[in-house]
PDB file of N, CA and C in Angstrom:
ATOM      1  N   UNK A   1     368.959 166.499 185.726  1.00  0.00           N
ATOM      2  CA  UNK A   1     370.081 165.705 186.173  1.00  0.00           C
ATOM      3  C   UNK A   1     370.837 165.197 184.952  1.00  0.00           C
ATOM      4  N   UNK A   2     372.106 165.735 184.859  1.00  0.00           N
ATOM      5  CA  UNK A   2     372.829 164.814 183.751  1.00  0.00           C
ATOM      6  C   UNK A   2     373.514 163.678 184.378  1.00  0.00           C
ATOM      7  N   UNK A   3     373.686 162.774 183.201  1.00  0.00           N
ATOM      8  CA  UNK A   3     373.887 161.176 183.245  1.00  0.00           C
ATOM      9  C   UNK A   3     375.217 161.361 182.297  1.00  0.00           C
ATOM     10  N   UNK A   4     376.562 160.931 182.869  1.00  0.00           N
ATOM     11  CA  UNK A   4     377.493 160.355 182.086  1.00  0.00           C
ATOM     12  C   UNK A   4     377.813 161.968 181.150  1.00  0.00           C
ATOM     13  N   UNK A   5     378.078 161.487 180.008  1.00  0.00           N
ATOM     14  CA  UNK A   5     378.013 162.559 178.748  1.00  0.00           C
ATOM     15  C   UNK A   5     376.776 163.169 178.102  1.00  0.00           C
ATOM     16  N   UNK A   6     375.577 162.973 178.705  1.00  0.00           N
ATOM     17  CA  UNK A   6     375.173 163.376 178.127  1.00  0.00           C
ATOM     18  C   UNK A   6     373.951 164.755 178.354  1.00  0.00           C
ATOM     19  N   UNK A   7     373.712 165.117 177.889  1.00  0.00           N
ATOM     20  CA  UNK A   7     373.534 167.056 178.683  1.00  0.00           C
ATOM     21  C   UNK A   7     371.850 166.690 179.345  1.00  0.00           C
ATOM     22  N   UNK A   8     371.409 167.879 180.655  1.00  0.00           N
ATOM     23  CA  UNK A   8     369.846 167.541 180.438  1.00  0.00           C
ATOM     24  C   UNK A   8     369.114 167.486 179.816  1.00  0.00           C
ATOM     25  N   UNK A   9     368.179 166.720 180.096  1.00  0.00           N
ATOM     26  CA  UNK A   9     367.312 165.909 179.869  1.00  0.00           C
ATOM     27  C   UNK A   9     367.299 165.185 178.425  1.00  0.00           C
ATOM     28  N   UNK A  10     368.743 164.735 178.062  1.00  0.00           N
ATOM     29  CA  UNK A  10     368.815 163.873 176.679  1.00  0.00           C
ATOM     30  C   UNK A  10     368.326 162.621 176.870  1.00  0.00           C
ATOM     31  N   UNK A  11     368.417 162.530 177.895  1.00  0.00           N
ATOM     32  CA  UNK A  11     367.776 160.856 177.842  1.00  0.00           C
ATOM     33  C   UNK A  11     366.200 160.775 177.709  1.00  0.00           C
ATOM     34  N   UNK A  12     365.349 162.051 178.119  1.00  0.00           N
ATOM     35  CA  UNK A  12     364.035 161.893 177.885  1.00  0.00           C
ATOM     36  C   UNK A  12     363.633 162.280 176.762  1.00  0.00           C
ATOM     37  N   UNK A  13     364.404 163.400 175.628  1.00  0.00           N
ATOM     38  CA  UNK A  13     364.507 163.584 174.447  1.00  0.00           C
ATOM     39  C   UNK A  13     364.999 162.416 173.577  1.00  0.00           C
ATOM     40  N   UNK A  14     365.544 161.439 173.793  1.00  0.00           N
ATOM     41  CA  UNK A  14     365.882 160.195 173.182  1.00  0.00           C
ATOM     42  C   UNK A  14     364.951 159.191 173.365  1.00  0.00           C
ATOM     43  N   UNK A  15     363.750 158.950 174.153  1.00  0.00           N
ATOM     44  CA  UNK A  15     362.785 158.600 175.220  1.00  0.00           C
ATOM     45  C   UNK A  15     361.813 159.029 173.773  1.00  0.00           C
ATOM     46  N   UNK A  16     361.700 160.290 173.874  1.00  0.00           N
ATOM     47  CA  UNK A  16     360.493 161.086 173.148  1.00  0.00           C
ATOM     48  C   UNK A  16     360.897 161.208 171.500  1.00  0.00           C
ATOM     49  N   UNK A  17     361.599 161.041 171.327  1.00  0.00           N
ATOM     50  CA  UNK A  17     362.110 160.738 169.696  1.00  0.00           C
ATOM     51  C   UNK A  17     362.128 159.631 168.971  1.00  0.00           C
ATOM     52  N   UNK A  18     362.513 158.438 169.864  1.00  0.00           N
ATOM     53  CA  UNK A  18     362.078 157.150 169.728  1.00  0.00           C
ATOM     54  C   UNK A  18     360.164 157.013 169.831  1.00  0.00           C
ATOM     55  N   UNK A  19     359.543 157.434 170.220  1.00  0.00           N
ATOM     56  CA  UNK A  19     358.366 157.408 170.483  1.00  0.00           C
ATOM     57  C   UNK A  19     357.777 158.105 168.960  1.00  0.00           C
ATOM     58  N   UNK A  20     358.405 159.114 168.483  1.00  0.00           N
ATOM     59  CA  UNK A  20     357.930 159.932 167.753  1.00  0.00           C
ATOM     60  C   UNK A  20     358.291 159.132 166.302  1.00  0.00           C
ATOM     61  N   UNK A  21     359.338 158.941 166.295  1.00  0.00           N
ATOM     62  CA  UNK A  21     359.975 157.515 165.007  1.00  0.00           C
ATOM     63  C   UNK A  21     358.779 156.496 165.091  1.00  0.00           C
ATOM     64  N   UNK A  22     358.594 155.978 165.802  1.00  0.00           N
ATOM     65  CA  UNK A  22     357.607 154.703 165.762  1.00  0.00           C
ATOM     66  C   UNK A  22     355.792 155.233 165.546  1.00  0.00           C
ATOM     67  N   UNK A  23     356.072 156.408 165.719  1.00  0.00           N
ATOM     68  CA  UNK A  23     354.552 156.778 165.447  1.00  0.00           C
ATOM     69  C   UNK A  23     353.691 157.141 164.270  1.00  0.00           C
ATOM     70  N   UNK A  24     355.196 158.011 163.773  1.00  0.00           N
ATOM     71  CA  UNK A  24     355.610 158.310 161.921  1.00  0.00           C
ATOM     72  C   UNK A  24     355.257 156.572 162.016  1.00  0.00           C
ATOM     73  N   UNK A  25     356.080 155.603 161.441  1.00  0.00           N
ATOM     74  CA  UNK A  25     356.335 154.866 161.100  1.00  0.00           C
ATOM     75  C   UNK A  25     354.696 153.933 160.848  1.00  0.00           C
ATOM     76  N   UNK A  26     354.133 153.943 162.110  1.00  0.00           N
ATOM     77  CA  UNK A  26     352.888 153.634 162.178  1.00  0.00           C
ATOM     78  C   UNK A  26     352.079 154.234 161.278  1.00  0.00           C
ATOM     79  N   UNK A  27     352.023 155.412 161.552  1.00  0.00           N
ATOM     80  CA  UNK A  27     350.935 156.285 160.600  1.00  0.00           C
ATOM     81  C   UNK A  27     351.478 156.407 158.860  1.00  0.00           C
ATOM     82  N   UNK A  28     352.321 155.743 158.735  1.00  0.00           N
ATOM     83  CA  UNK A  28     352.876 155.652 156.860  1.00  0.00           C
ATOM     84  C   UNK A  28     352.461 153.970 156.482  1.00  0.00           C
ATOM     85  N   UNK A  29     351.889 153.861 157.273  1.00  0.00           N
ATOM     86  CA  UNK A  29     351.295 152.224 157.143  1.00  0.00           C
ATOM     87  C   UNK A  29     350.441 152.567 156.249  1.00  0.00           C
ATOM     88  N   UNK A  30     349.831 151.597 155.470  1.00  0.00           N
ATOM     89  CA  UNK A  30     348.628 151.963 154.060  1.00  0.00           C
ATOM     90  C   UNK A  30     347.865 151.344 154.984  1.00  0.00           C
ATOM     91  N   UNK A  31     346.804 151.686 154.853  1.00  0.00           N
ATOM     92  CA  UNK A  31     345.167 151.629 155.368  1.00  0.00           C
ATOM     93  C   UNK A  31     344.593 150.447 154.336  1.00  0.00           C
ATOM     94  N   UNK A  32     343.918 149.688 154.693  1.00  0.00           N
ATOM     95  CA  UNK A  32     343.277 148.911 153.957  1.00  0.00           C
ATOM     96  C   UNK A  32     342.256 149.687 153.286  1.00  0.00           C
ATOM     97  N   UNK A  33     341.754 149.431 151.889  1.00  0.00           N
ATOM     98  CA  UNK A  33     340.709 149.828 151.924  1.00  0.00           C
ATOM     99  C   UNK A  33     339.587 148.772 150.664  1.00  0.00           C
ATOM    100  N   UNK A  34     338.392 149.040 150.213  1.00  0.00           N
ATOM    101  CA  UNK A  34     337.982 148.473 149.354  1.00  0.00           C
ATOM    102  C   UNK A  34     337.305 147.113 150.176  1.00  0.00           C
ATOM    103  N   UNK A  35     336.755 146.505 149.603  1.00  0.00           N
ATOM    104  CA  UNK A  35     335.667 145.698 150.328  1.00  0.00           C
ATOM    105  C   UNK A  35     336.290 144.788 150.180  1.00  0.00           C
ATOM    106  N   UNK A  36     335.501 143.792 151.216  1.00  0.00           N
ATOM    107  CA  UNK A  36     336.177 142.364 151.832  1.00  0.00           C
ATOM    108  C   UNK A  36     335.997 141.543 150.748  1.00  0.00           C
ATOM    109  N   UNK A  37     336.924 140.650 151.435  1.00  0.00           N
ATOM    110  CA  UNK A  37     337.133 139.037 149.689  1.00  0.00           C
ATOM    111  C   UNK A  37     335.923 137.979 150.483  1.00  0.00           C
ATOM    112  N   UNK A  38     335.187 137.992 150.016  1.00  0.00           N
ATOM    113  CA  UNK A  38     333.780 136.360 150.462  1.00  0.00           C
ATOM    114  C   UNK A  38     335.022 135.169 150.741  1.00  0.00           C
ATOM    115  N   UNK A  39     335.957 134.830 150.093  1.00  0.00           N
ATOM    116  CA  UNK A  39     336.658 133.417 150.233  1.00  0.00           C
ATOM    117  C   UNK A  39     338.051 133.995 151.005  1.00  0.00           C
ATOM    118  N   UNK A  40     338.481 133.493 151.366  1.00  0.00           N
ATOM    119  CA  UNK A  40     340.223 133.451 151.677  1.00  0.00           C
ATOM    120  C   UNK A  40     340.785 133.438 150.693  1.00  0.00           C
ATOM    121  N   UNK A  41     341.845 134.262 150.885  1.00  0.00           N
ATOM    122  CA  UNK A  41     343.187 134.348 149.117  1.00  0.00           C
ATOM    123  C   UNK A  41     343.691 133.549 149.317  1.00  0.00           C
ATOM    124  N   UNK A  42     344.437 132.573 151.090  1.00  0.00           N
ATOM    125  CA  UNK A  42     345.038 131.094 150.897  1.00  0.00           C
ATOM    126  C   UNK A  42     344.367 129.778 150.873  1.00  0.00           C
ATOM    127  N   UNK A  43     343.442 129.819 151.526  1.00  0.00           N
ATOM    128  CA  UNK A  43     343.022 128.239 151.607  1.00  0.00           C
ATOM    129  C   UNK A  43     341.200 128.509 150.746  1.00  0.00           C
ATOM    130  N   UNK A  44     340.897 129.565 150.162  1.00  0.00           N
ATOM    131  CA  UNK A  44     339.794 130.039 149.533  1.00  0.00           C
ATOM    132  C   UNK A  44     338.612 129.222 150.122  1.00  0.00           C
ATOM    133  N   UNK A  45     338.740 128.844 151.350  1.00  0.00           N
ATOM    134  CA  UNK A  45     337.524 128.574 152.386  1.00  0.00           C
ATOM    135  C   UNK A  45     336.429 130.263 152.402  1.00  0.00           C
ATOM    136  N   UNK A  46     335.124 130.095 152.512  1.00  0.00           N
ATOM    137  CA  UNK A  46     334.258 131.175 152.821  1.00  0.00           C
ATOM    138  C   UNK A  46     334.443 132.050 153.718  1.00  0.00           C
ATOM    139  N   UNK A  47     334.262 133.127 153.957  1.00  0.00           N
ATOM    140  CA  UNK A  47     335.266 133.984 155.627  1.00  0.00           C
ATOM    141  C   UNK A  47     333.588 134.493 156.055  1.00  0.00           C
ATOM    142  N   UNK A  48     333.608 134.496 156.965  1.00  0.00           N
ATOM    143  CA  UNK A  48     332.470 134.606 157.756  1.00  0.00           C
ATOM    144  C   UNK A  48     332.235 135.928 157.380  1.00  0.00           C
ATOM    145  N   UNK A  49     330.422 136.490 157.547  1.00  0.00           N
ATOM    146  CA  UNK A  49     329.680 137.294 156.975  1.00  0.00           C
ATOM    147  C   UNK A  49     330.189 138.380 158.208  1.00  0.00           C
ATOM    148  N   UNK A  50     330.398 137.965 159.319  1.00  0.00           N
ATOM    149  CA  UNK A  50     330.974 138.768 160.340  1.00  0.00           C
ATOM    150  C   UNK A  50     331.985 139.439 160.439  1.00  0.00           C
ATOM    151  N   UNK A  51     333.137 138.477 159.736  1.00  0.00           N
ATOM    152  CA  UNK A  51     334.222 138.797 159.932  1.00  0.00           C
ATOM    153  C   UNK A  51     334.464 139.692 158.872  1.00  0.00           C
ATOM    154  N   UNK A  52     333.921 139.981 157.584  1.00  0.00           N
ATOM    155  CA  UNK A  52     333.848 140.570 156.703  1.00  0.00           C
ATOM    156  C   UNK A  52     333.344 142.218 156.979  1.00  0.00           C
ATOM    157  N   UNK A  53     332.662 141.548 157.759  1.00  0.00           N
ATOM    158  CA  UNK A  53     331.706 143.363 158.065  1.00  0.00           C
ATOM    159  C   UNK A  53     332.819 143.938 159.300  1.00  0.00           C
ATOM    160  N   UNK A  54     333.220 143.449 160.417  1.00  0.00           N
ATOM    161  CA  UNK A  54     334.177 143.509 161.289  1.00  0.00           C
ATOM    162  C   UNK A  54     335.556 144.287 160.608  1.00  0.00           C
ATOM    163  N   UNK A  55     336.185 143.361 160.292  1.00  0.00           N
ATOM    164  CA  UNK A  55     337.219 143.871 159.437  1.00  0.00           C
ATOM    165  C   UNK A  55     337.441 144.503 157.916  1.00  0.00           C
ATOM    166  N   UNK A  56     337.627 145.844 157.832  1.00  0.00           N
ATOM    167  CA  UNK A  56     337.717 146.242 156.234  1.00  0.00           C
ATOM    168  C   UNK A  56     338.526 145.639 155.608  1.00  0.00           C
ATOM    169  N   UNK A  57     338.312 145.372 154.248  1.00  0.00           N
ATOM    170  CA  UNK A  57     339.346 144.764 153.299  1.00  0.00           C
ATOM    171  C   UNK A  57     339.702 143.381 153.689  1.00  0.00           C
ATOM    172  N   UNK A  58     339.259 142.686 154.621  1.00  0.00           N
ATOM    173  CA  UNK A  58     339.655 141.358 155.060  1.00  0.00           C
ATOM    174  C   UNK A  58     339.676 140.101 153.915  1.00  0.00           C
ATOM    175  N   UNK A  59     340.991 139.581 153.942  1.00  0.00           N
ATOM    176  CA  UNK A  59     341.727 139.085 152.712  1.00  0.00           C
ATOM    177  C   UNK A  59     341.448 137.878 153.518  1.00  0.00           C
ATOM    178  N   UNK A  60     341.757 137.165 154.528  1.00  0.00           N
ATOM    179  CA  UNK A  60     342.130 135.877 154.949  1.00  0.00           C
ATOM    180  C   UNK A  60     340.497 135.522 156.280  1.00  0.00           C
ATOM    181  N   UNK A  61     340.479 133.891 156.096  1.00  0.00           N
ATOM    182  CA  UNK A  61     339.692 133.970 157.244  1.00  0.00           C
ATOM    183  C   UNK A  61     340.602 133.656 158.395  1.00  0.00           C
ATOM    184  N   UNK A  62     339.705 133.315 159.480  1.00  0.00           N
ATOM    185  CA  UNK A  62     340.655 133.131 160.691  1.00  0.00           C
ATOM    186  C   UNK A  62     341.767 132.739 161.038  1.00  0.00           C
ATOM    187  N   UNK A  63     341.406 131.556 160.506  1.00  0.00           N
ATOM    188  CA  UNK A  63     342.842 129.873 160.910  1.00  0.00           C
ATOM    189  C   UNK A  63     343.616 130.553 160.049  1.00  0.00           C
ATOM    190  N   UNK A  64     343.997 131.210 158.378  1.00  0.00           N
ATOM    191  CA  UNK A  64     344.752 131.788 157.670  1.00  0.00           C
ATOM    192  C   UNK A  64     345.155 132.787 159.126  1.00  0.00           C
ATOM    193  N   UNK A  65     344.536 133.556 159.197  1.00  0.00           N
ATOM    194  CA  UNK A  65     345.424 134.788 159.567  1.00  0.00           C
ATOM    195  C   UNK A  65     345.964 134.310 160.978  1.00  0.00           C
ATOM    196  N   UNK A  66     345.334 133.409 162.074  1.00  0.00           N
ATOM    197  CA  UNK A  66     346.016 133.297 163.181  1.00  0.00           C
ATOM    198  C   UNK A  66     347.291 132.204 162.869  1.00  0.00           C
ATOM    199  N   UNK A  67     347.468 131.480 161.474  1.00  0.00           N
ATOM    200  CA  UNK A  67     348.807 131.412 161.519  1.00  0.00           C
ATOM    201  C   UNK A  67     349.659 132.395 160.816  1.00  0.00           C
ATOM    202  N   UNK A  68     349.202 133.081 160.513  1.00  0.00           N
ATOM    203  CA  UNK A  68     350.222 134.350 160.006  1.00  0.00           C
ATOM    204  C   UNK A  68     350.929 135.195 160.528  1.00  0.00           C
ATOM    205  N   UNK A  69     349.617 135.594 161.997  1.00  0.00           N
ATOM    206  CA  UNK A  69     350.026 136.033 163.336  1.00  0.00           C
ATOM    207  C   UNK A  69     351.275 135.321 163.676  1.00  0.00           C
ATOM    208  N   UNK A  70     350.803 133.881 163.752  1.00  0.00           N
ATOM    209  CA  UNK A  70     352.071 133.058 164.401  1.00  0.00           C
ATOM    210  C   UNK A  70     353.459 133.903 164.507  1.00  0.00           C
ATOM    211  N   UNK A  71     353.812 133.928 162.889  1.00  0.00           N
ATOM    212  CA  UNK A  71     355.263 133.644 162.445  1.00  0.00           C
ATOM    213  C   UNK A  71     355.531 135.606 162.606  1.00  0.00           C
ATOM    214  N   UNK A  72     356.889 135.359 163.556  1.00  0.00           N
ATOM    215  CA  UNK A  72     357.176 136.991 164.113  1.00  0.00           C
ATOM    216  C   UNK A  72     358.426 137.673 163.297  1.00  0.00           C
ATOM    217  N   UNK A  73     357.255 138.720 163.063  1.00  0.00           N
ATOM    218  CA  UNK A  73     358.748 139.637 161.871  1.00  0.00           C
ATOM    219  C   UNK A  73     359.440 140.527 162.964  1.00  0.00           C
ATOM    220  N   UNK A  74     361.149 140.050 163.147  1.00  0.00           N
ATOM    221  CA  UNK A  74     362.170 140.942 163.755  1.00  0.00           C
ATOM    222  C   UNK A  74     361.990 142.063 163.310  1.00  0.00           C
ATOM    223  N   UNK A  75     362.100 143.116 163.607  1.00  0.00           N
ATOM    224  CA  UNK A  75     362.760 144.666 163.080  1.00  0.00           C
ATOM    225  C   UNK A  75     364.238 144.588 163.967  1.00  0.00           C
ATOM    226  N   UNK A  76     365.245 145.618 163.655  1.00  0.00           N
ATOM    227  CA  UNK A  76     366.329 146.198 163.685  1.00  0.00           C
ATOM    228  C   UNK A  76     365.877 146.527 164.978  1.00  0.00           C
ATOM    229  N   UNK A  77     366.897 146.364 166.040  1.00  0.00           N
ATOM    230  CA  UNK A  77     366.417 147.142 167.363  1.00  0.00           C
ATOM    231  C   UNK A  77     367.523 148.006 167.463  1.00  0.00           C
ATOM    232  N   UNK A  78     368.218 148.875 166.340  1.00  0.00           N
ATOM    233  CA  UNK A  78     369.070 149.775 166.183  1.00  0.00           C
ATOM    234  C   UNK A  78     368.608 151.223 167.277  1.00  0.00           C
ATOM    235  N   UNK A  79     369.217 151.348 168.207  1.00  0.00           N
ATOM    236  CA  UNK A  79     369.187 152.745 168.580  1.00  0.00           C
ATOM    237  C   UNK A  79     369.962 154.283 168.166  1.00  0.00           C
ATOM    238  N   UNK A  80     369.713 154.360 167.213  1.00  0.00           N
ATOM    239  CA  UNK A  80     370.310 155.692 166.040  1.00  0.00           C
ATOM    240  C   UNK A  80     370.792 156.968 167.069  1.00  0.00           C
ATOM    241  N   UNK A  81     369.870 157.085 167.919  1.00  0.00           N
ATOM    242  CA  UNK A  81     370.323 158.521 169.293  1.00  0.00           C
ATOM    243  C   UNK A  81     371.229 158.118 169.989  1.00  0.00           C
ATOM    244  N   UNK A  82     372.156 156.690 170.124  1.00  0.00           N
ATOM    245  CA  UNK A  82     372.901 156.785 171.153  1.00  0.00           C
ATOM    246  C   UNK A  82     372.874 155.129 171.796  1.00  0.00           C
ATOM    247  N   UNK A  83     373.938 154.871 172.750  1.00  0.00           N
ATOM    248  CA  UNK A  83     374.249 153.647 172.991  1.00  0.00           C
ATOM    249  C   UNK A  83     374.009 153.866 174.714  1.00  0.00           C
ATOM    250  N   UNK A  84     373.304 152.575 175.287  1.00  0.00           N
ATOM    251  CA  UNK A  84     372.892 153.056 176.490  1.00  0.00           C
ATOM    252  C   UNK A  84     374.069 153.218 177.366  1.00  0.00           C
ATOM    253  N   UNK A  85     375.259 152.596 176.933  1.00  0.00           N
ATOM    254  CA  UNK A  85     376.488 152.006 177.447  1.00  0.00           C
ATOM    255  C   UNK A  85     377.276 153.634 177.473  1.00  0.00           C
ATOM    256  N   UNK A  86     377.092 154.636 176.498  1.00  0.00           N
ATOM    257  CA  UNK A  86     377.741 155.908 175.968  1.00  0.00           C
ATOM    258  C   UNK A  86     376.907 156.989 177.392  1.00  0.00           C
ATOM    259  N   UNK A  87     375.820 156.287 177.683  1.00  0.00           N
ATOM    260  CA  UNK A  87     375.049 157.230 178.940  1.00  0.00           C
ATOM    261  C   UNK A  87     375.390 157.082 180.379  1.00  0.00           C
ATOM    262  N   UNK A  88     376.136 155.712 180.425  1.00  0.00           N
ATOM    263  CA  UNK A  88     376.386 155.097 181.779  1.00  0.00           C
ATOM    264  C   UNK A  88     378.114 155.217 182.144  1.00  0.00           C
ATOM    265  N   UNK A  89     378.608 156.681 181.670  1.00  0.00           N
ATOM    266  CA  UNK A  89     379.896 156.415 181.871  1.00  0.00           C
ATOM    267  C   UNK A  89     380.278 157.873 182.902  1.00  0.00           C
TER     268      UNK A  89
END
């Protein structure tokens, strides 16, 4: 079924390209590696013997990292394939 301007099935190829961008993107992430820090790098409190074995490379203990969690990094919600507004005409 085409939609507006744009030919079949572009909208599920725009669907599946967006999917495929974010997956790259994921997988170019660096991997932690190398063994865990005994203290926290911010508040250099002890990080649990658990949490150490749990998580590789674990830099922060809890209360560090669940406010780090807190604070939310925007990305660009740029759609590069097309404007949904360019599909609905």
């Amino acid at each position: 079924m085409a939609g507006g301007w744009a030919k079949d099935g572009g909208v599920s190829e725009q669907i599946e390209a967006s999917i495929g961008d974010e997956l790259a993107r994921m997988k170019a992430r660096k991997v932690p590696q190398g063994e865990s820090f005994t203290h926290c790098a911010e508040c250099e409190e002890p990080i649990a013997e658990a949490r150490r074995v749990a998580v590789v490379s674990v830099t922060l203990c809890i209360e560090c990292q669940n406010e780090r969690d807190g604070v939310v990094k925007t990305r660009g919600g740029i759609n590069r394939r097309g404007s949904k507004d360019s599909q609905l005409k």
